[in-house]
Protein backbone atom coordinates (compact mmCIF):
# COMPACT_ATOMS: atom_id res chain seq x y z
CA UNK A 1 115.10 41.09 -19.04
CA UNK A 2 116.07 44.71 -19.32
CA UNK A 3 119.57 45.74 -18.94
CA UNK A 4 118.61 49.26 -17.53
CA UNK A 5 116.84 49.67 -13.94
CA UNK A 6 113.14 50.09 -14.28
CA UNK A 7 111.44 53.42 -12.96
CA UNK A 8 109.10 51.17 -11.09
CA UNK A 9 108.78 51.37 -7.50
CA UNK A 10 109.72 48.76 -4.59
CA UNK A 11 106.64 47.44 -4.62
CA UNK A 12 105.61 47.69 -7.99
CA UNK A 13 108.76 45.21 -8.76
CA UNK A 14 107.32 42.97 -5.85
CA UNK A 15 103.71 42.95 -7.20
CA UNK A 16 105.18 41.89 -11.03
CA UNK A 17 107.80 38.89 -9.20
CA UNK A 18 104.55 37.90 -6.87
CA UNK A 19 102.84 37.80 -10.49
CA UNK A 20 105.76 35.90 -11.81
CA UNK A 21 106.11 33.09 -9.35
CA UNK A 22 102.37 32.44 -9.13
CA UNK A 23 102.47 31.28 -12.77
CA UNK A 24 106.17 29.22 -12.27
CA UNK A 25 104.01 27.37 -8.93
CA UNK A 26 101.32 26.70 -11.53
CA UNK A 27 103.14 24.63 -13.47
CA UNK A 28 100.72 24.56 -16.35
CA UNK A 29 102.53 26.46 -18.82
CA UNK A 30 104.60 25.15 -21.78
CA UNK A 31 108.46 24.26 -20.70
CA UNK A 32 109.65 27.54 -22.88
CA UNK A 33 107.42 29.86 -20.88
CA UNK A 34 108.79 28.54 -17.58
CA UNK A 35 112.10 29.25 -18.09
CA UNK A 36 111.53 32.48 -19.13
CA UNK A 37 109.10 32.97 -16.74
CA UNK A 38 111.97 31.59 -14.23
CA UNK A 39 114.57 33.92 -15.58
CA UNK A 40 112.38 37.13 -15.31
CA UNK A 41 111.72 36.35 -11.71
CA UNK A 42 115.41 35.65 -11.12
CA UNK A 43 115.96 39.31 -12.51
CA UNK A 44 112.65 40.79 -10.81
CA UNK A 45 114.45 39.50 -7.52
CA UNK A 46 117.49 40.83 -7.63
CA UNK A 47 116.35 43.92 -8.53
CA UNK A 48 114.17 43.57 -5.59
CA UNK A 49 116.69 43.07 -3.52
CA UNK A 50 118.94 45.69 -4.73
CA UNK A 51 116.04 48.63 -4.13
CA UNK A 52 115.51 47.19 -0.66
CA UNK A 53 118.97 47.37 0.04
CA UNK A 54 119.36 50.67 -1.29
CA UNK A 55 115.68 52.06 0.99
CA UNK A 56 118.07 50.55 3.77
CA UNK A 57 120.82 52.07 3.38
CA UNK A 58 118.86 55.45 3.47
CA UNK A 59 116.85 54.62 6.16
CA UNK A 60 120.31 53.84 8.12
CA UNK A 61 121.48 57.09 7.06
CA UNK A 62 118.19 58.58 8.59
CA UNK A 63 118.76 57.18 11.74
CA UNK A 64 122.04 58.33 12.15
CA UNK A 65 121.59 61.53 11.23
CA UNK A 66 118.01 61.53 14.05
CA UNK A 67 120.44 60.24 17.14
CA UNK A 68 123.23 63.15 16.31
């Protein structure tokens, strides 16, 4: 996992955690891979998260700014 945001969009990040958990629900993979893979999503969400939060807060702001 990188320390630094990514320059990807919202749903680029979504497509790559999709792609992430897909392979944890297979199951197939050795017992290394699925913890990493496991970690990577855990990062891939919260950085999910965080950018939807974030889209929200503007959207808010938006909002606000239309009922003035």
């Amino acid at each position: 996992m990188s320390a630094e945001p990514s320059t990807a969009s919202f749903e680029e990040v979504l497509v790559r955690l999709e792609s992430t958990i897909a392979k944890l629900a297979d199951g197939t993979a050795p017992l290394d891979e699925l913890v990493d893979a496991h970690q990577r999503a855990a990062g891939l969400l919260a950085e999910a998260e965080g950018r939807l939060e974030a889209l929200k807060a503007r959207a808010d702001l938006l909002v606000a700014a239309l009922k003035q």
